[in-house]
PDB file of N, CA and C in Angstrom:
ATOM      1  N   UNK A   1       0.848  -1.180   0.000  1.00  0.00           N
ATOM      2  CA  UNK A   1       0.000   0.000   0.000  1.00  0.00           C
ATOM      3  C   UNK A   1       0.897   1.248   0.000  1.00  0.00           C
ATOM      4  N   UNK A   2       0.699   1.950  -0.840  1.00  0.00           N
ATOM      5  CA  UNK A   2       1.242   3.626  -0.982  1.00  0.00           C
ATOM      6  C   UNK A   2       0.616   4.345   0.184  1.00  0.00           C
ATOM      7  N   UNK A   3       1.656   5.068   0.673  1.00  0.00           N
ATOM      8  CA  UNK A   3       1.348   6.055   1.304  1.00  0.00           C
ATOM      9  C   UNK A   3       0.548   6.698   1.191  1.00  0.00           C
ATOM     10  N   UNK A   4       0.618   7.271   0.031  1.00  0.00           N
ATOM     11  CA  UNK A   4      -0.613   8.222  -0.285  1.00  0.00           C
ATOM     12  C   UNK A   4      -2.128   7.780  -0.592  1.00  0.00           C
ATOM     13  N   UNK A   5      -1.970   6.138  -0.254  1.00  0.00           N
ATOM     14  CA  UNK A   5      -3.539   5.616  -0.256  1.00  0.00           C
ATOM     15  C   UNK A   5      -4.159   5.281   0.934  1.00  0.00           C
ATOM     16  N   UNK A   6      -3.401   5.303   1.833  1.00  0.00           N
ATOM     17  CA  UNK A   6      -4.314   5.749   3.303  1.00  0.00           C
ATOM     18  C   UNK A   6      -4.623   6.205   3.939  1.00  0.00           C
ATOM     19  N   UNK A   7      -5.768   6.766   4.886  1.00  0.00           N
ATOM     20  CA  UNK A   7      -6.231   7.457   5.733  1.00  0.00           C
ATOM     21  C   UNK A   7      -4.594   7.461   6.906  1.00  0.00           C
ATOM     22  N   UNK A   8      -5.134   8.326   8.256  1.00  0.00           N
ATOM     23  CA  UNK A   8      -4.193   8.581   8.807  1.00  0.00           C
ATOM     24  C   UNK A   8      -5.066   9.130  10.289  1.00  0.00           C
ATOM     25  N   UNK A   9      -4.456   8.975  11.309  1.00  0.00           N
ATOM     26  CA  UNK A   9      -5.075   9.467  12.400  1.00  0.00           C
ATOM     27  C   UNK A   9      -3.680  10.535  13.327  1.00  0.00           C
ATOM     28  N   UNK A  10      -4.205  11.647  13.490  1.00  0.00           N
ATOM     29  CA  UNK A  10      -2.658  12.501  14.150  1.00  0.00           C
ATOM     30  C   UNK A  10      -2.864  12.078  15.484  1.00  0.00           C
ATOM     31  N   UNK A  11      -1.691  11.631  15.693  1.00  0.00           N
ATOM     32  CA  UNK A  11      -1.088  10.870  17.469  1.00  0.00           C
ATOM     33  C   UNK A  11      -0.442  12.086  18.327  1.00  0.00           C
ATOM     34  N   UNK A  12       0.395  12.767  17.521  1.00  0.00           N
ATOM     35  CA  UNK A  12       0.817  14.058  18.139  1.00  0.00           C
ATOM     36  C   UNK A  12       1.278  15.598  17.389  1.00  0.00           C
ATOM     37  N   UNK A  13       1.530  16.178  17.795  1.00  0.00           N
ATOM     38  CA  UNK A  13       1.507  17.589  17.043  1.00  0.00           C
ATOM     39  C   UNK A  13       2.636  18.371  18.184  1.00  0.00           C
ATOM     40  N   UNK A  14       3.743  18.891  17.609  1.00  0.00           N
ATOM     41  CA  UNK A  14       4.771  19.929  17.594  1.00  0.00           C
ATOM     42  C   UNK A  14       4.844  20.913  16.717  1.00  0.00           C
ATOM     43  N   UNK A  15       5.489  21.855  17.080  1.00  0.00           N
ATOM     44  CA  UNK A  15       5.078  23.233  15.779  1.00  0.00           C
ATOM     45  C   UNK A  15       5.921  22.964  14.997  1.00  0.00           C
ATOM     46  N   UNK A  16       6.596  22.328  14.875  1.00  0.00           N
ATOM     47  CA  UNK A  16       7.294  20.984  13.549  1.00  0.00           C
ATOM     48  C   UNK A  16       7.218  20.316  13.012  1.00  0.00           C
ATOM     49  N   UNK A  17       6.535  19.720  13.460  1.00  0.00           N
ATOM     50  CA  UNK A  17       6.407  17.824  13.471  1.00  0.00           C
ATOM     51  C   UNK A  17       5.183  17.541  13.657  1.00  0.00           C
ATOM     52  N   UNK A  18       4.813  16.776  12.953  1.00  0.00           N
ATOM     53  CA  UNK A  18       3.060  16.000  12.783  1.00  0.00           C
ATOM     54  C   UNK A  18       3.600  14.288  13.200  1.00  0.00           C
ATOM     55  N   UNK A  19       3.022  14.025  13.945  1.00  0.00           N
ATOM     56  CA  UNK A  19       3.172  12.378  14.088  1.00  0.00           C
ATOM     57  C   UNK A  19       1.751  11.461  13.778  1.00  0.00           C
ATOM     58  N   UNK A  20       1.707  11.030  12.864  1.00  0.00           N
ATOM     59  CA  UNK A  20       0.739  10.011  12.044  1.00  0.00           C
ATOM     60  C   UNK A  20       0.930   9.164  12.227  1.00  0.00           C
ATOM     61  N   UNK A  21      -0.806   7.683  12.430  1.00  0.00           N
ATOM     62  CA  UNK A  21      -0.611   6.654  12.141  1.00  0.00           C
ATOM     63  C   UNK A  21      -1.006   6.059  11.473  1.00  0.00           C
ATOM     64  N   UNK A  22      -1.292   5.373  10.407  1.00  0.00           N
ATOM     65  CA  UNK A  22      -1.770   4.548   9.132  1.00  0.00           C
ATOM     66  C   UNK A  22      -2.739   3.468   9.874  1.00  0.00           C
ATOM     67  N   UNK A  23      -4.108   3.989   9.264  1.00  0.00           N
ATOM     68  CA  UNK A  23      -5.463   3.071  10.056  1.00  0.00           C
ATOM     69  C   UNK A  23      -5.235   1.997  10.039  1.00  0.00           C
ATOM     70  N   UNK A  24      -4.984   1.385   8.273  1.00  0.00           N
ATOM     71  CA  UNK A  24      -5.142   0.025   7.966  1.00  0.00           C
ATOM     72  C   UNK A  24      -3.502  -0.484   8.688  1.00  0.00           C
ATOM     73  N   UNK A  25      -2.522   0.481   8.391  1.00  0.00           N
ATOM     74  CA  UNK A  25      -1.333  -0.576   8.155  1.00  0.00           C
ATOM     75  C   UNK A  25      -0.487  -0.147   9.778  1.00  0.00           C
ATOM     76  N   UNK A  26      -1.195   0.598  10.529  1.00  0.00           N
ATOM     77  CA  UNK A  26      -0.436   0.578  11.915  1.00  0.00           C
ATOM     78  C   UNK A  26       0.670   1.882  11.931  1.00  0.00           C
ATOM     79  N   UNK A  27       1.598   2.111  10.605  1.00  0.00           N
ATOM     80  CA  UNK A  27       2.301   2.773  10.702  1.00  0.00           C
ATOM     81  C   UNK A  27       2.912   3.898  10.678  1.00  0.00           C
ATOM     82  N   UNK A  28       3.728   4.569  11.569  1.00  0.00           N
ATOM     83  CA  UNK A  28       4.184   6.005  11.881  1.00  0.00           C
ATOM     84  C   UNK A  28       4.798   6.396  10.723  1.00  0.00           C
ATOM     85  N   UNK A  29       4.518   7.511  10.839  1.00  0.00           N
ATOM     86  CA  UNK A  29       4.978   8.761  10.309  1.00  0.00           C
ATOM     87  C   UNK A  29       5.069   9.795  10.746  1.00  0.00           C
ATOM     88  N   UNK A  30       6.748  10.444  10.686  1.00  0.00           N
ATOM     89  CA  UNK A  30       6.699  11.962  11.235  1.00  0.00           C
ATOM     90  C   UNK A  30       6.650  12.799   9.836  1.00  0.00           C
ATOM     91  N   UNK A  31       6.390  13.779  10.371  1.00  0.00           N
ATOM     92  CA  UNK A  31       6.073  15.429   8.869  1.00  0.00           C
ATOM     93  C   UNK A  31       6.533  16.617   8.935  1.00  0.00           C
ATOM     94  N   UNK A  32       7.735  16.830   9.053  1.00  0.00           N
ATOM     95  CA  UNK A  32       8.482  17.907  10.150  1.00  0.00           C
ATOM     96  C   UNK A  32       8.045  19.197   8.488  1.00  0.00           C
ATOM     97  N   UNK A  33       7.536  20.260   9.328  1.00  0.00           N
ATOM     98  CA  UNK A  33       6.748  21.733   8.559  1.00  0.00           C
ATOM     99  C   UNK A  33       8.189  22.795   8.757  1.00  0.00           C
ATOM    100  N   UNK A  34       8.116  23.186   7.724  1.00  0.00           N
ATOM    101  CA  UNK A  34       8.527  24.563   7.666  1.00  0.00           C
ATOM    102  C   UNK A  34       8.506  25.586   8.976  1.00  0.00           C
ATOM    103  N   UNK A  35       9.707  25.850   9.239  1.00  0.00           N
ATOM    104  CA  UNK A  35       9.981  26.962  10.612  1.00  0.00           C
ATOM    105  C   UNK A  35       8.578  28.153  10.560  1.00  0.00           C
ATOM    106  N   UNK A  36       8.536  28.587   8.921  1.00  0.00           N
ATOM    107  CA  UNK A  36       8.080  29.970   8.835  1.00  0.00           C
ATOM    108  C   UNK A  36       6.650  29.361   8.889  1.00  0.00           C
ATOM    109  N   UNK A  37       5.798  27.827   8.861  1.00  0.00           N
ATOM    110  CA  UNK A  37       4.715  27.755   9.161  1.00  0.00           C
ATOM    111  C   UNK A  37       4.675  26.639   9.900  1.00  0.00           C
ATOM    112  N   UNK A  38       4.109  26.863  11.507  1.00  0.00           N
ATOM    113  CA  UNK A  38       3.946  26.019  12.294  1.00  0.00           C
ATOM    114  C   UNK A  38       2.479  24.892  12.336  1.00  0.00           C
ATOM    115  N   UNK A  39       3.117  24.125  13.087  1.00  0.00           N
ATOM    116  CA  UNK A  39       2.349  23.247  12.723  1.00  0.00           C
ATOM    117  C   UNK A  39       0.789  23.693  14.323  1.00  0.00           C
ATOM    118  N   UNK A  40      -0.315  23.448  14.427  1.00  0.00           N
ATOM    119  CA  UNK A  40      -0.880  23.670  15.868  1.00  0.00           C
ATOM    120  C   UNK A  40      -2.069  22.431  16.162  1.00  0.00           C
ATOM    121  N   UNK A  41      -2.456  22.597  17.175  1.00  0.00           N
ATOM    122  CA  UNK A  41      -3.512  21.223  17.546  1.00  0.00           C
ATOM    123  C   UNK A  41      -4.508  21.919  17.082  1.00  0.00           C
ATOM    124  N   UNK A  42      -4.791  22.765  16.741  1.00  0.00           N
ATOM    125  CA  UNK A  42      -6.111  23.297  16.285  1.00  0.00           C
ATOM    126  C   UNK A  42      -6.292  22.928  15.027  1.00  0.00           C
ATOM    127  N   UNK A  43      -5.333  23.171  13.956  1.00  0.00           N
ATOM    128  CA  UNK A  43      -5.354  22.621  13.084  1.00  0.00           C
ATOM    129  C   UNK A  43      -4.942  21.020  13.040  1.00  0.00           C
ATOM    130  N   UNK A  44      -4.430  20.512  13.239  1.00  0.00           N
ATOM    131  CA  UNK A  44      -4.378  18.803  13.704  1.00  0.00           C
ATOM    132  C   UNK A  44      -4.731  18.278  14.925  1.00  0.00           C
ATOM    133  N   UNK A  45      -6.193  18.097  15.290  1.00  0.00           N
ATOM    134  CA  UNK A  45      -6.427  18.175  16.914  1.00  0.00           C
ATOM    135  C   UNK A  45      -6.013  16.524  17.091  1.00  0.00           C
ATOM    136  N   UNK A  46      -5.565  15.942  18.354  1.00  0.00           N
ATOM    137  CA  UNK A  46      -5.585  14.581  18.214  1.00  0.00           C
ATOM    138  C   UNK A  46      -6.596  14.012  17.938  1.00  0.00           C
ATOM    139  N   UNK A  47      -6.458  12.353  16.963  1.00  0.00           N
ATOM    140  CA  UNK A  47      -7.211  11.617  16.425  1.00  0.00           C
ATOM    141  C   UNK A  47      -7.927  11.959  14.994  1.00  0.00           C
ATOM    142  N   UNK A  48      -7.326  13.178  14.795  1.00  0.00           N
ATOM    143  CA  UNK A  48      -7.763  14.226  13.603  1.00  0.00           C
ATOM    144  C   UNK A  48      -8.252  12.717  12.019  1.00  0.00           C
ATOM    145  N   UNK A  49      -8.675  12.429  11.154  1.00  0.00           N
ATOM    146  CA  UNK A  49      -8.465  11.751   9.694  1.00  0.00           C
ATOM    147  C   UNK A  49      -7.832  12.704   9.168  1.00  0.00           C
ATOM    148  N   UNK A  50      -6.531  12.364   8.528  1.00  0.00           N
ATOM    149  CA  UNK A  50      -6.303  12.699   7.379  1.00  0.00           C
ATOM    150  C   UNK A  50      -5.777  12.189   6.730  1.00  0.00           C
ATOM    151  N   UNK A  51      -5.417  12.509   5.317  1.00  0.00           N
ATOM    152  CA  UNK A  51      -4.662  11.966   3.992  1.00  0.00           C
ATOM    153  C   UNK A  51      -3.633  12.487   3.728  1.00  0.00           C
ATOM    154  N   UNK A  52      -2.600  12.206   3.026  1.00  0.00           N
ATOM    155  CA  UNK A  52      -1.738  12.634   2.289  1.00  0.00           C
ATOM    156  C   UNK A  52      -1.966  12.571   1.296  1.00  0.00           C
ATOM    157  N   UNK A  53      -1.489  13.735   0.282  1.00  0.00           N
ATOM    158  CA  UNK A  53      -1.522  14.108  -1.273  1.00  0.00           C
ATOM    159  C   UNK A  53       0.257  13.904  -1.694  1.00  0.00           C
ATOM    160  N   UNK A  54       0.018  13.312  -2.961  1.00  0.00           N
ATOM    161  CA  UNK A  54       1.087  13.111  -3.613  1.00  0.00           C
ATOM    162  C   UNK A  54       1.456  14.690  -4.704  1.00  0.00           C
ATOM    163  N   UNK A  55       2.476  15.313  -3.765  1.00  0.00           N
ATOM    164  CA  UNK A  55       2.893  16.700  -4.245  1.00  0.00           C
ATOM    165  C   UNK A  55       3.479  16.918  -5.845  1.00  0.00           C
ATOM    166  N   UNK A  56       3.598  15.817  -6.397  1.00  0.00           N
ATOM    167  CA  UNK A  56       4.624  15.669  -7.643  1.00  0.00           C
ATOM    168  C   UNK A  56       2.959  15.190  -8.723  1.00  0.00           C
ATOM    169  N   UNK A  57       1.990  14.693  -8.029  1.00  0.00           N
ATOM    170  CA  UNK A  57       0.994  14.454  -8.685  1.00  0.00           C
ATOM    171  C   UNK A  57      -0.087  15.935  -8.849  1.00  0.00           C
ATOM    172  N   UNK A  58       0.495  17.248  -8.612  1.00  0.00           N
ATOM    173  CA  UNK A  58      -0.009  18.127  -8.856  1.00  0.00           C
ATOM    174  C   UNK A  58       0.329  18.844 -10.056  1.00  0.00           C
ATOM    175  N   UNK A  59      -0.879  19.578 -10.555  1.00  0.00           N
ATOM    176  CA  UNK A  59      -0.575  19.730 -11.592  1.00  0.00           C
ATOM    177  C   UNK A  59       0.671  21.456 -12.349  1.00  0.00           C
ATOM    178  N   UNK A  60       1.283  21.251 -13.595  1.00  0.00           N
ATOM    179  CA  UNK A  60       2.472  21.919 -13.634  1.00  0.00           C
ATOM    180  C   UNK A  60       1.959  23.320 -13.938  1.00  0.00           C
ATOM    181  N   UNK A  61       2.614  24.440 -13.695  1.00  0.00           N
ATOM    182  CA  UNK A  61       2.104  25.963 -13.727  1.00  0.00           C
ATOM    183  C   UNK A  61       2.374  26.201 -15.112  1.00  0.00           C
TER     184      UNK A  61
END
């Protein structure tokens, strides 16, 4: 399974770092953000769903 085909539940949140876990497949992931945009629980509250998008699968300017 690709990454980018599973759901995701946020386990923890730093103004860096996103820590994800993969519903079906159990597994972690960290997501360390950009200094100049932090990461907050408001926007990733714990247990949050989310997905990942495949950034290279966007389209070209």
């Amino acid at each position: 399974m690709a990454i980018f085909d599973e759901k995701y539940r946020v386990v923890a949140v730093e103004s860096q770092r996103l820590v994800i876990r993969g519903v079906q497949s159990g597994e972690i992931l960290v997501i360390n953000a950009a200094a100049e945009a932090p990461l907050t629980q408001e926007d990733y509250p714990l247990g949050k769903l989310i997905a990942l998008s495949d950034p290279s699968a966007a389209p070209a300017n």
